[in-house]
Every structure is written in C-alpha cells, then in structure tokens.
N, C-alpha and C. Protein backbone atom coordinates (compact mmCIF):
# COMPACT_ATOMS: atom_id res chain seq x y z
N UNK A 1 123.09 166.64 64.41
CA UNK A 1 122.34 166.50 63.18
C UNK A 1 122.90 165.29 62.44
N UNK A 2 121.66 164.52 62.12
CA UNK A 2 122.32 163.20 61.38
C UNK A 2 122.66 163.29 60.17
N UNK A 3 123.82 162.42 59.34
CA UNK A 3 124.46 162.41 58.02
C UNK A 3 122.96 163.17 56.81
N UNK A 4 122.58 162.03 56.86
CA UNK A 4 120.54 162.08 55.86
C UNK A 4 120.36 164.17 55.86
N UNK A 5 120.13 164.74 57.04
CA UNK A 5 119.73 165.90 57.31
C UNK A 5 120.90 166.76 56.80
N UNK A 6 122.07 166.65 56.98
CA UNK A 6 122.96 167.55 56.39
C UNK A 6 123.08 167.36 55.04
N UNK A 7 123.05 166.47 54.29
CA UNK A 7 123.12 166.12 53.13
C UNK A 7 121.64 166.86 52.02
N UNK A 8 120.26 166.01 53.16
CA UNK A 8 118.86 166.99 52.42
C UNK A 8 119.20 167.97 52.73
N UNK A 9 119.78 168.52 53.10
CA UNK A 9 119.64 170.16 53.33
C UNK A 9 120.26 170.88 52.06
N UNK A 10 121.84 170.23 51.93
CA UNK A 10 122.46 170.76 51.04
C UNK A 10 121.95 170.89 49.87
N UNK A 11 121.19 169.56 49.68
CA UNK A 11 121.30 169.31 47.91
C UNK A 11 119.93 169.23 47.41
N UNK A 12 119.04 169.00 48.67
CA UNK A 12 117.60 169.12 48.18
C UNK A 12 117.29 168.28 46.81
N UNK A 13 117.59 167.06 47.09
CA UNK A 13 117.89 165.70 46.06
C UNK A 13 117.03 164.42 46.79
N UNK A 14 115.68 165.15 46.68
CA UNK A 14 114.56 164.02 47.53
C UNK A 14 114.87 162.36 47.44
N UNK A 15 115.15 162.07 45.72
CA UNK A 15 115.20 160.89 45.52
C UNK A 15 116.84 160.05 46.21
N UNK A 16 117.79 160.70 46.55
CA UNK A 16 118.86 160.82 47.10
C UNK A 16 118.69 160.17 48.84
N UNK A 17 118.04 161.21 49.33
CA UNK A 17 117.46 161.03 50.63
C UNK A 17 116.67 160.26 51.17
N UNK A 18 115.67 159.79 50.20
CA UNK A 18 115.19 158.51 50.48
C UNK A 18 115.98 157.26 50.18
N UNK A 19 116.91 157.59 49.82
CA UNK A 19 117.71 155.91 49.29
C UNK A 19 118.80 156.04 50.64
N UNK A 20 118.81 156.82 51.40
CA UNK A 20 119.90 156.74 51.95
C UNK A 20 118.94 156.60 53.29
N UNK A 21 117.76 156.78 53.31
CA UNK A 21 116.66 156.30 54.45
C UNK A 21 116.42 154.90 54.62
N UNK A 22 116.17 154.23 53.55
CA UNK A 22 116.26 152.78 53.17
C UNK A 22 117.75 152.31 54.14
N UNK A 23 118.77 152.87 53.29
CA UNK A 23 119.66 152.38 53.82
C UNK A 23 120.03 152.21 55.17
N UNK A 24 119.86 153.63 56.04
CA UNK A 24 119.87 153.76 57.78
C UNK A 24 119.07 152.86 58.23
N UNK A 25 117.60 151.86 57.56
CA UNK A 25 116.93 151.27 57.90
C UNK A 25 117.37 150.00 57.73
N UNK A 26 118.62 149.19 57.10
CA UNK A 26 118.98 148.27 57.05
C UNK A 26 119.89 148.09 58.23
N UNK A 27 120.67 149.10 58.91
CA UNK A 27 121.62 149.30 59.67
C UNK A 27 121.15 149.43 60.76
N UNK A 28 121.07 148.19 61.47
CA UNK A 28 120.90 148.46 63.34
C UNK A 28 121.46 149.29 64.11
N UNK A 29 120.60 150.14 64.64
CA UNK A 29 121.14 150.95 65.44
C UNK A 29 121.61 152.46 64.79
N UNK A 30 121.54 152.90 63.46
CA UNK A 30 122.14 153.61 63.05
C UNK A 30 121.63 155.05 63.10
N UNK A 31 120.37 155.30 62.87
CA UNK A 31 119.90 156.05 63.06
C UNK A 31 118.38 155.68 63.69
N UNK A 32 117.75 156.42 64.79
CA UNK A 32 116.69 156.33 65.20
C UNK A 32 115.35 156.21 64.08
N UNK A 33 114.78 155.15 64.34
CA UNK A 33 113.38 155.31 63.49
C UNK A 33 112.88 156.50 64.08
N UNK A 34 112.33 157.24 65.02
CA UNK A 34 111.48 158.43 65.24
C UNK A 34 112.18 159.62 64.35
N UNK A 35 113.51 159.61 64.10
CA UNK A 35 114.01 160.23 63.50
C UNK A 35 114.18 160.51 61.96
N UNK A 36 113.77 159.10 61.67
CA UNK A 36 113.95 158.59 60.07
C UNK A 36 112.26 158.93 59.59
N UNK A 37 111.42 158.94 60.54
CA UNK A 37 110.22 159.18 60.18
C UNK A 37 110.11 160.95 60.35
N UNK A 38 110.94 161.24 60.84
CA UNK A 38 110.89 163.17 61.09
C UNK A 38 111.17 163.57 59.44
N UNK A 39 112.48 162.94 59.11
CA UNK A 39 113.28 163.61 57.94
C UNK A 39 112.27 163.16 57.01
N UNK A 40 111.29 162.03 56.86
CA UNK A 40 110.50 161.27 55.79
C UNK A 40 109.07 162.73 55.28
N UNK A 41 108.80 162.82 57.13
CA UNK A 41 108.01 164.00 56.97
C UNK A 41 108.36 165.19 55.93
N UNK A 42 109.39 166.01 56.49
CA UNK A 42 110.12 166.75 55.80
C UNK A 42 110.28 166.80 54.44
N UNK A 43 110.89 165.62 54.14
CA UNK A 43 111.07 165.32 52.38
C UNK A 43 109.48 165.32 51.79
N UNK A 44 108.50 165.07 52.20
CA UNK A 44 107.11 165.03 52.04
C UNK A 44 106.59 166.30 51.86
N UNK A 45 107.10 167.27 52.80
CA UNK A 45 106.60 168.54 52.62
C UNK A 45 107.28 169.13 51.60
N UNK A 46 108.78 168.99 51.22
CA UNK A 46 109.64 169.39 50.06
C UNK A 46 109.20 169.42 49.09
N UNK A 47 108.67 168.09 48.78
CA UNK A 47 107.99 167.89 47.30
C UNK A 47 106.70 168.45 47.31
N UNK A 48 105.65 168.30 48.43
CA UNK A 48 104.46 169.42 47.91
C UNK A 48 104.70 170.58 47.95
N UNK A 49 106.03 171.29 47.86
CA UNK A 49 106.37 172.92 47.88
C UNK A 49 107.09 172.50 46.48
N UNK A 50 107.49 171.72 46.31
CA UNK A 50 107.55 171.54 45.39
C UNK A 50 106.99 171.33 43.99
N UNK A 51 105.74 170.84 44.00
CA UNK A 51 104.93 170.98 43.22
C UNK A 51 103.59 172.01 43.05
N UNK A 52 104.01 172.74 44.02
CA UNK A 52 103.33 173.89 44.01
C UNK A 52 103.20 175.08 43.25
C-alpha cells in the first residue's frame, strides 16, 4: 500500500491527498499513474459521500 493510501485512510483530509498526488506526479517513477488515478477515484467518491 502506497504512502497517499495509508495516509487517506487515516485522516480522510481530501485536500491533503490531493496535494500529495500532485506531488507523486512530479516524481519519476514514484508512484504508478494507474495507481494515482485509483486513489483520485476514491477521493472522488469520499467527497460525494460526503456531501451527501
């Protein structure tokens, strides 16, 4: 499980998780894009349960 996923999990701090998505995206190699687009999903569904 990557850094991003243990972290959204804990703290459920959407705006958190996307800054740290940005960031894996500056960093070659760091984390898989198919992966960065899984957790993007995720945080997506957070917030419409969230505003529910």
């Amino acid at each position: 499980m990557c850094v991003i996923c243990l972290q959204f999990q804990k703290d459920r701090d959407i705006a958190d998780a996307r800054r740290m998505i940005m960031a894996a995206r500056r960093e070659p190699n760091s984390i898989d894009e198919k992966h960065l687009v899984q957790i993007e999903n995720e945080i997506e569904q957070a917030e419409t349960e969230a505003e529910s």
